[in-house]
PDB file of N, CA and C in Angstrom:
ATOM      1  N   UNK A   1     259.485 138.037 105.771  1.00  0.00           N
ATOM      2  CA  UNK A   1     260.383 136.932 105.583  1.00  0.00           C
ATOM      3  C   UNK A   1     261.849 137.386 105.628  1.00  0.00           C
ATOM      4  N   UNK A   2     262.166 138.191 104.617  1.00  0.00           N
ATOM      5  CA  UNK A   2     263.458 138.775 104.492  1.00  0.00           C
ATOM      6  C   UNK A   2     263.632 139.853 105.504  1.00  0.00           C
ATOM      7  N   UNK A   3     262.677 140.612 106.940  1.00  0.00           N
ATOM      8  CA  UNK A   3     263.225 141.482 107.178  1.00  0.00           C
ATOM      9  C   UNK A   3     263.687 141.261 108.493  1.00  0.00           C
ATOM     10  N   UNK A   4     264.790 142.059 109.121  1.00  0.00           N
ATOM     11  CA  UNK A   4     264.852 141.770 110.225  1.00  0.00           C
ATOM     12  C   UNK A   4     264.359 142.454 111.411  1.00  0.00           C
ATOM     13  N   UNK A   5     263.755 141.822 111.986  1.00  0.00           N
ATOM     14  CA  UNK A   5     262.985 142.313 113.431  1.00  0.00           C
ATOM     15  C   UNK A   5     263.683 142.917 114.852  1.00  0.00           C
ATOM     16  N   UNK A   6     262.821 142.891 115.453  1.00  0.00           N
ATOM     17  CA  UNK A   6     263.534 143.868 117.120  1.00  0.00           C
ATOM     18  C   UNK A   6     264.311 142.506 117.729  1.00  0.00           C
ATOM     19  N   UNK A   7     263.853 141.569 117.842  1.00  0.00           N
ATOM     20  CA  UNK A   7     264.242 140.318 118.257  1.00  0.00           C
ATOM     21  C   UNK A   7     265.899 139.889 118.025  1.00  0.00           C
ATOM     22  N   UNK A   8     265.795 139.684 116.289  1.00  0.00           N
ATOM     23  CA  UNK A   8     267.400 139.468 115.631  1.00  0.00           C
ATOM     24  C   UNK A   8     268.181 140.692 115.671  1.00  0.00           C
ATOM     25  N   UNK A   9     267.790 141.849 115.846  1.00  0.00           N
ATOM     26  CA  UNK A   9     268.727 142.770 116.078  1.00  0.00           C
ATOM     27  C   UNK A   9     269.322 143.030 118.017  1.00  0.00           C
ATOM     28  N   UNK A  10     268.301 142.280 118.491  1.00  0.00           N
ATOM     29  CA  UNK A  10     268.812 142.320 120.097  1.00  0.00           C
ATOM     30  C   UNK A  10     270.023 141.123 120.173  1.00  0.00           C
ATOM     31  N   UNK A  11     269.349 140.015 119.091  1.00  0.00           N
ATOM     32  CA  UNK A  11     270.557 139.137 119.565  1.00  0.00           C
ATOM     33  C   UNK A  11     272.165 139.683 118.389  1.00  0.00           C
ATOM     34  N   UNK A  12     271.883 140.135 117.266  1.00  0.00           N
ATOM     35  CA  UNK A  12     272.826 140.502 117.205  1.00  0.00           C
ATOM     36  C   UNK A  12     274.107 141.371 117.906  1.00  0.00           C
ATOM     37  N   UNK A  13     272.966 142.376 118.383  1.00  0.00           N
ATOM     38  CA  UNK A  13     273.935 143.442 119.239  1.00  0.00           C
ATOM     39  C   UNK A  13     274.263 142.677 120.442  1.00  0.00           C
ATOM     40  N   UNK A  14     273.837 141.737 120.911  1.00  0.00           N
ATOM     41  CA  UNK A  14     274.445 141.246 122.133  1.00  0.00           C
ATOM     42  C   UNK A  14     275.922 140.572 122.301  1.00  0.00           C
ATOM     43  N   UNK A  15     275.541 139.867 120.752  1.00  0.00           N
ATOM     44  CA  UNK A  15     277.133 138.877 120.018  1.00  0.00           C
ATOM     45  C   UNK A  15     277.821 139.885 119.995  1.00  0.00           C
ATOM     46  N   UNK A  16     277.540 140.962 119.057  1.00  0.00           N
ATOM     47  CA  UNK A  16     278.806 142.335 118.992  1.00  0.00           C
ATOM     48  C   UNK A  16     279.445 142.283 120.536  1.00  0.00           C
ATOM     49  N   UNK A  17     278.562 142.772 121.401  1.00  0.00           N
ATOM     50  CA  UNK A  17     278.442 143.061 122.712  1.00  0.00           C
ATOM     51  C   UNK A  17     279.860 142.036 123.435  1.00  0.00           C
ATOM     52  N   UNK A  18     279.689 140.976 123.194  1.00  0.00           N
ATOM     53  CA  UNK A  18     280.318 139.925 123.903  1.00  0.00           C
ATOM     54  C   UNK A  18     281.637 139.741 123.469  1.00  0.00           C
ATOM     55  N   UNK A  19     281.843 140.159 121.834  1.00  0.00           N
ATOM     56  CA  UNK A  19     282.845 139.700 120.926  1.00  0.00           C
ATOM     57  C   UNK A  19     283.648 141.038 121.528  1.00  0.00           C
ATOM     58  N   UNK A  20     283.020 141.736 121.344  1.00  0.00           N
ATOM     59  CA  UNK A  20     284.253 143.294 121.684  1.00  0.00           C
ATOM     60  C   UNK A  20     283.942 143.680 122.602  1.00  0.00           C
ATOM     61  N   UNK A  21     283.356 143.411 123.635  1.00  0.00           N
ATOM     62  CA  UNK A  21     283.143 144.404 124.763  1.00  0.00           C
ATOM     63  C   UNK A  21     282.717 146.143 125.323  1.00  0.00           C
ATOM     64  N   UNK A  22     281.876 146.043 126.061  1.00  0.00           N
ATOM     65  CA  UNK A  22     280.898 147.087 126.072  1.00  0.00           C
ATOM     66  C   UNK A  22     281.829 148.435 125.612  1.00  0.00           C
ATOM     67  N   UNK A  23     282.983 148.704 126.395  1.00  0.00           N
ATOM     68  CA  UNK A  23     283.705 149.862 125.952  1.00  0.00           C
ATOM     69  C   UNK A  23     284.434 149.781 124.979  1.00  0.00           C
ATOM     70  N   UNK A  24     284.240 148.349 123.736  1.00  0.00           N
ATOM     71  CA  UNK A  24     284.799 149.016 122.271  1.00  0.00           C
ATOM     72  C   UNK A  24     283.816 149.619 121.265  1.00  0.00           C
ATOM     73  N   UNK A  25     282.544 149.102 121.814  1.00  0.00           N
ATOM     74  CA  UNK A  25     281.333 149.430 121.039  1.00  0.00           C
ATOM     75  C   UNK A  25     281.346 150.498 120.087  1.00  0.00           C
ATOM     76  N   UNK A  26     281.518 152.246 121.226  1.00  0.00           N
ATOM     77  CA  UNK A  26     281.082 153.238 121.001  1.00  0.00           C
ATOM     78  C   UNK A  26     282.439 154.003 120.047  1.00  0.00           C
ATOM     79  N   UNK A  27     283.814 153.342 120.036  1.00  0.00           N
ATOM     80  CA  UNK A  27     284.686 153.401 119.803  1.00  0.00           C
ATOM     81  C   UNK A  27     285.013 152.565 117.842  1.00  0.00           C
ATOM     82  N   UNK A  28     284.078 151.582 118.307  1.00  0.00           N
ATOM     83  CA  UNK A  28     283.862 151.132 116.447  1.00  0.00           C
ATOM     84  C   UNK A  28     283.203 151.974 116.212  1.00  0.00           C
ATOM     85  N   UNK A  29     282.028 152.230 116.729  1.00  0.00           N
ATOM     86  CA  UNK A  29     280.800 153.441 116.007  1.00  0.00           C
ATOM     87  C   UNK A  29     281.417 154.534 115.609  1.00  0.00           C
ATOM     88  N   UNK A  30     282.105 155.313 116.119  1.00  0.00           N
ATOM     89  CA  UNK A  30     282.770 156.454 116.037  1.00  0.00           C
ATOM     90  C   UNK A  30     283.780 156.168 114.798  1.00  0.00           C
ATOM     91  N   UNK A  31     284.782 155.294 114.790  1.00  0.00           N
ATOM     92  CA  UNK A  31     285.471 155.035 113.812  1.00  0.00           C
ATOM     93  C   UNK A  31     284.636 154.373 112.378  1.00  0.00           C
ATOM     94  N   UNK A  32     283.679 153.832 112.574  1.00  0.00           N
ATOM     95  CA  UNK A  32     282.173 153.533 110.977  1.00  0.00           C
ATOM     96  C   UNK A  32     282.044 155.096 110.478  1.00  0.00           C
ATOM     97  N   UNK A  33     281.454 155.755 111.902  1.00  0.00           N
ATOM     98  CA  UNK A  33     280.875 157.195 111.620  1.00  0.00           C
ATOM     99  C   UNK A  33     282.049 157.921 110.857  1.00  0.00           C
ATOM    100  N   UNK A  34     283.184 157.968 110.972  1.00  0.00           N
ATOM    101  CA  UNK A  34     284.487 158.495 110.426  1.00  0.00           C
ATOM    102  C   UNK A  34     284.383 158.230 108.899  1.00  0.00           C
ATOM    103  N   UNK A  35     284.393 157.117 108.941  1.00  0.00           N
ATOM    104  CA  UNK A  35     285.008 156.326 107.803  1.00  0.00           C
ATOM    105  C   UNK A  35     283.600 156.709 107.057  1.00  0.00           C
ATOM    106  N   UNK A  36     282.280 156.754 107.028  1.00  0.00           N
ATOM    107  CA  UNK A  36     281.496 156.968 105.733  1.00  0.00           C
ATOM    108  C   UNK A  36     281.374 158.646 105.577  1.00  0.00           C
ATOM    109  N   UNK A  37     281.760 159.402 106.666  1.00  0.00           N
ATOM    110  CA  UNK A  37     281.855 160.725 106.438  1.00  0.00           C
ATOM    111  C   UNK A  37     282.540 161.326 105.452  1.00  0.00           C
ATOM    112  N   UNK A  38     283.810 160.289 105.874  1.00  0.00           N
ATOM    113  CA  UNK A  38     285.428 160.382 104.415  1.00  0.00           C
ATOM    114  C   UNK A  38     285.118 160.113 103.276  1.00  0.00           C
ATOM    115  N   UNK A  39     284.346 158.920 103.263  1.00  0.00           N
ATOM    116  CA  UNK A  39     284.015 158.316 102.020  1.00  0.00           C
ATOM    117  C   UNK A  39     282.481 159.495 101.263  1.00  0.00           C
ATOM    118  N   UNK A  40     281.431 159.827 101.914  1.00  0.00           N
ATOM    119  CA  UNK A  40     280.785 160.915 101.325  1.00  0.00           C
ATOM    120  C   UNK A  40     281.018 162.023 101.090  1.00  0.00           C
ATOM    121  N   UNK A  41     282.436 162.699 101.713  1.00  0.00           N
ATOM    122  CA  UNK A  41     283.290 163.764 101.267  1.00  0.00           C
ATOM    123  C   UNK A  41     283.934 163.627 100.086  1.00  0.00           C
ATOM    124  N   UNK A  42     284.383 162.286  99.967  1.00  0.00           N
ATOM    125  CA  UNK A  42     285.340 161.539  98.585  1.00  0.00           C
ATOM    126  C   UNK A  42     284.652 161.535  97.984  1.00  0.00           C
ATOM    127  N   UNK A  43     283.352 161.283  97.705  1.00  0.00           N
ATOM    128  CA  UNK A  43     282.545 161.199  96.238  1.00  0.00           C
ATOM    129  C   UNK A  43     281.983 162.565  95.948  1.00  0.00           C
ATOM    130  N   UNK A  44     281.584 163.577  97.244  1.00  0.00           N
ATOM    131  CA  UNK A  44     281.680 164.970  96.453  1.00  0.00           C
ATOM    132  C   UNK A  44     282.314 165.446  96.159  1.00  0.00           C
ATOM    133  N   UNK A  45     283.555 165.017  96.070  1.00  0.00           N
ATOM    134  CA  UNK A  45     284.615 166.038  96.194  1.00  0.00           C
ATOM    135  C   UNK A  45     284.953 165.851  94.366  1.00  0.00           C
ATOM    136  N   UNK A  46     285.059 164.105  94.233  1.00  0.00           N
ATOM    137  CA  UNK A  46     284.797 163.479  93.009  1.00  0.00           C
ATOM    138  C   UNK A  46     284.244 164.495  92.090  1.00  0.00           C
ATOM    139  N   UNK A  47     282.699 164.317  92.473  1.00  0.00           N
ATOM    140  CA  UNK A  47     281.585 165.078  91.466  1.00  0.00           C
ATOM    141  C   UNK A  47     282.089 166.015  91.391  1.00  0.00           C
ATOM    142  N   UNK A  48     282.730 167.531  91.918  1.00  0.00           N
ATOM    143  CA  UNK A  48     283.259 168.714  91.702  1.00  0.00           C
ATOM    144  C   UNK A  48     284.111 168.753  91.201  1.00  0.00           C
ATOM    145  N   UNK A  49     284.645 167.131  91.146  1.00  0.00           N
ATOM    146  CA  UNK A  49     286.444 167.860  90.023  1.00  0.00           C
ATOM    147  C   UNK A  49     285.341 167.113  88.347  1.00  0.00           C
ATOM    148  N   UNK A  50     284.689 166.589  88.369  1.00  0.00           N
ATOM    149  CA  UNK A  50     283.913 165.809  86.923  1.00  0.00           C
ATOM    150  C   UNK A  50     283.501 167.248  86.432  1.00  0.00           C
ATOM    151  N   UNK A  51     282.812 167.950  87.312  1.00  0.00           N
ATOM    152  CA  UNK A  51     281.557 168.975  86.198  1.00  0.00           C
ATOM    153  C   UNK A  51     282.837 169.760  85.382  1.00  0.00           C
ATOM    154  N   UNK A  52     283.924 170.593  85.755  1.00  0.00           N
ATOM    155  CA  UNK A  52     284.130 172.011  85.193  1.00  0.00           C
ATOM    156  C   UNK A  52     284.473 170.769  83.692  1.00  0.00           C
ATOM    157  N   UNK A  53     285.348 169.450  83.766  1.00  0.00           N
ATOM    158  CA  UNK A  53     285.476 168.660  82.501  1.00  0.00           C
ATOM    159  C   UNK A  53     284.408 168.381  81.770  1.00  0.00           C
ATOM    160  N   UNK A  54     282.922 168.528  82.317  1.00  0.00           N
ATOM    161  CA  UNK A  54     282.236 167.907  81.266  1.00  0.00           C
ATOM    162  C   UNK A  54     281.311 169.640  80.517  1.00  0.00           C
ATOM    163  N   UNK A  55     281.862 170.673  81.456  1.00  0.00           N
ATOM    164  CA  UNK A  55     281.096 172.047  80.993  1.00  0.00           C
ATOM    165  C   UNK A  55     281.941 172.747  80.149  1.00  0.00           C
ATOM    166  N   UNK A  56     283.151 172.102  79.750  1.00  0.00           N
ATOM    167  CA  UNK A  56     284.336 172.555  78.962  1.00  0.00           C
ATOM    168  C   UNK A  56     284.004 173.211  77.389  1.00  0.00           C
ATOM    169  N   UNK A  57     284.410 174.088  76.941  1.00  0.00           N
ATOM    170  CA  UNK A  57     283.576 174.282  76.091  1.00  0.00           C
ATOM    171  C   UNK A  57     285.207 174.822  74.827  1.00  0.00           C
ATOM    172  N   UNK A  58     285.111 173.891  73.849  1.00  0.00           N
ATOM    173  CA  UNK A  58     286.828 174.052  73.366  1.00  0.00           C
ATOM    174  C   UNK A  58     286.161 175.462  72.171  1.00  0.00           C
ATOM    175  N   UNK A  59     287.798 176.078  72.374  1.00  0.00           N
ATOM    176  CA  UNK A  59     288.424 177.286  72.028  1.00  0.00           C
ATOM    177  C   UNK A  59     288.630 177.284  70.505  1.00  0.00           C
ATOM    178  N   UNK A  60     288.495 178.240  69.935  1.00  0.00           N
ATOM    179  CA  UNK A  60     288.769 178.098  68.224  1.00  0.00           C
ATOM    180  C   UNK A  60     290.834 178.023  68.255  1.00  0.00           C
ATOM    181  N   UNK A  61     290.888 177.233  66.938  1.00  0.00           N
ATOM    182  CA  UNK A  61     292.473 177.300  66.643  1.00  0.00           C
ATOM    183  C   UNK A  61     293.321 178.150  66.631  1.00  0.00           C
ATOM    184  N   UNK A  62     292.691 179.367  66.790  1.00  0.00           N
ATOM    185  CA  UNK A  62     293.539 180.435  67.308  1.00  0.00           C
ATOM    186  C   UNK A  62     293.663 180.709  68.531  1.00  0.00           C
ATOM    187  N   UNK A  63     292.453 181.077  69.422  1.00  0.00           N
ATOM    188  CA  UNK A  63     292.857 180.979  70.360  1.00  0.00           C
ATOM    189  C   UNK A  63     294.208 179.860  71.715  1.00  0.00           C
ATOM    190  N   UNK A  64     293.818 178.824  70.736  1.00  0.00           N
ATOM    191  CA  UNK A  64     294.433 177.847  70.981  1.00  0.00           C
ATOM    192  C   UNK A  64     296.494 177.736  71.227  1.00  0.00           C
ATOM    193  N   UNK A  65     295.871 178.490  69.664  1.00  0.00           N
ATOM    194  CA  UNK A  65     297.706 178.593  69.418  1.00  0.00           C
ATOM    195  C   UNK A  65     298.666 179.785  70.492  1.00  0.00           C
ATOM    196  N   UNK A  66     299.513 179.538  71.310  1.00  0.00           N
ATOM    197  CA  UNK A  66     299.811 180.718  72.033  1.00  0.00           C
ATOM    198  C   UNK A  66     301.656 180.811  71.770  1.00  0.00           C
ATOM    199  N   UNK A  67     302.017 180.501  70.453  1.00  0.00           N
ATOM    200  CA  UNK A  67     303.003 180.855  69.858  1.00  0.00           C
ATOM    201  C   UNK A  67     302.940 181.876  69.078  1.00  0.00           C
ATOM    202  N   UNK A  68     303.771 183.173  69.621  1.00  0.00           N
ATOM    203  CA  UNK A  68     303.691 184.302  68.319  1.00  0.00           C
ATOM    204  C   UNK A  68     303.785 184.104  67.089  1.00  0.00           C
ATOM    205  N   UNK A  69     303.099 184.548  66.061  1.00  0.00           N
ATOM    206  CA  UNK A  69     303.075 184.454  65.118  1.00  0.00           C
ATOM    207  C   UNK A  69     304.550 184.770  64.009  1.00  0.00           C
ATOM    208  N   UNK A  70     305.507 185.439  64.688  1.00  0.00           N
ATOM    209  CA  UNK A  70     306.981 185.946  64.008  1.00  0.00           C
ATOM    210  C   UNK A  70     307.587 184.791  64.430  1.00  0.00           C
ATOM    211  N   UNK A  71     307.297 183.783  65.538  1.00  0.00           N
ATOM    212  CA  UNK A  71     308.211 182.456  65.513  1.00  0.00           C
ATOM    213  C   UNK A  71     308.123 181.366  65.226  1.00  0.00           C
ATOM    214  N   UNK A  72     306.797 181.616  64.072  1.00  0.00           N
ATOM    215  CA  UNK A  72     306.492 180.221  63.730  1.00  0.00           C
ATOM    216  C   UNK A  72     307.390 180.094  62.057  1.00  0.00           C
ATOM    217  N   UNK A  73     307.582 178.890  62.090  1.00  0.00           N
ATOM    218  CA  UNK A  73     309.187 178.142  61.118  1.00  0.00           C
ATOM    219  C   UNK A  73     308.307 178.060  59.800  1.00  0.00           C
ATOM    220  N   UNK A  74     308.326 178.966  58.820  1.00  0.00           N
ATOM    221  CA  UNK A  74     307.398 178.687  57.741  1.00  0.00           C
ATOM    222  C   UNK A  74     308.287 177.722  56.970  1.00  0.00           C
ATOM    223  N   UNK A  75     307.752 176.779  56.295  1.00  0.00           N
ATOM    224  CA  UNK A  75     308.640 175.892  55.323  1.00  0.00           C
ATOM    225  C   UNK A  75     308.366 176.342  53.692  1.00  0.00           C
ATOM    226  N   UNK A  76     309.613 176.282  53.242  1.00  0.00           N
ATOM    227  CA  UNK A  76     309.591 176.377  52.108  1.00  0.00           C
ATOM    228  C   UNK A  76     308.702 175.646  51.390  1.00  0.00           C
ATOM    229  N   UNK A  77     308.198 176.178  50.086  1.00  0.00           N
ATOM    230  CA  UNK A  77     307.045 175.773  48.852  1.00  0.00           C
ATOM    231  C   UNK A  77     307.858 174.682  48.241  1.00  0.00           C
ATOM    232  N   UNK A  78     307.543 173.550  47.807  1.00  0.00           N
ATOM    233  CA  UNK A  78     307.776 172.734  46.638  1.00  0.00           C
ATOM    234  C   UNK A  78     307.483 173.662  45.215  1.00  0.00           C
ATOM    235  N   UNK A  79     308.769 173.109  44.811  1.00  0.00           N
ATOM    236  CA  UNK A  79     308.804 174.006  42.992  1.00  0.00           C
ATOM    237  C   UNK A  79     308.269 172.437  42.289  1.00  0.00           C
ATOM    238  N   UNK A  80     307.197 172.517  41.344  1.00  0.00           N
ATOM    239  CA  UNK A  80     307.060 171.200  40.710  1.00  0.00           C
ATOM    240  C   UNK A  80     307.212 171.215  39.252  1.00  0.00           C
TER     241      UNK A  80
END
């Protein structure tokens, strides 16, 4: 019911056929073929920048800190 046969795909390609003419055909194809190549490069490329963020693995508070320790501003004690 829902699928389409050898039949509706002859008459489709024929409408293409007529609407753009035989020598734009191979020239859309080529430019489709482009365009989902880009687009399946773009989503791996995606996935490779996601993993190293989700394999991140955080650093203790020292390591963290990368101010020498002689320049950090100690504040004076409250006298109570």
């Amino acid at each position: 019911m829902a699928g389409i046969g050898f039949q509706e795909l002859l008459v489709i390609f024929l409408i293409i056929a007529l609407l753009f003419g035989a020598k734009k055909i191979p020239e859309l194809a080529r430019g489709l073929g482009q365009a989902m190549k880009e687009f399946k490069k773009g989503m791996k490329d995606q996935d490779s920048e996601e993993e190293p963020k989700k394999t991140k693995v955080e650093k203790p508070e020292e390591e963290k800190s990368k101010i020498p320790p002689d320049e950090i501003i100690k504040t004076p004690k409250k006298e109570e």
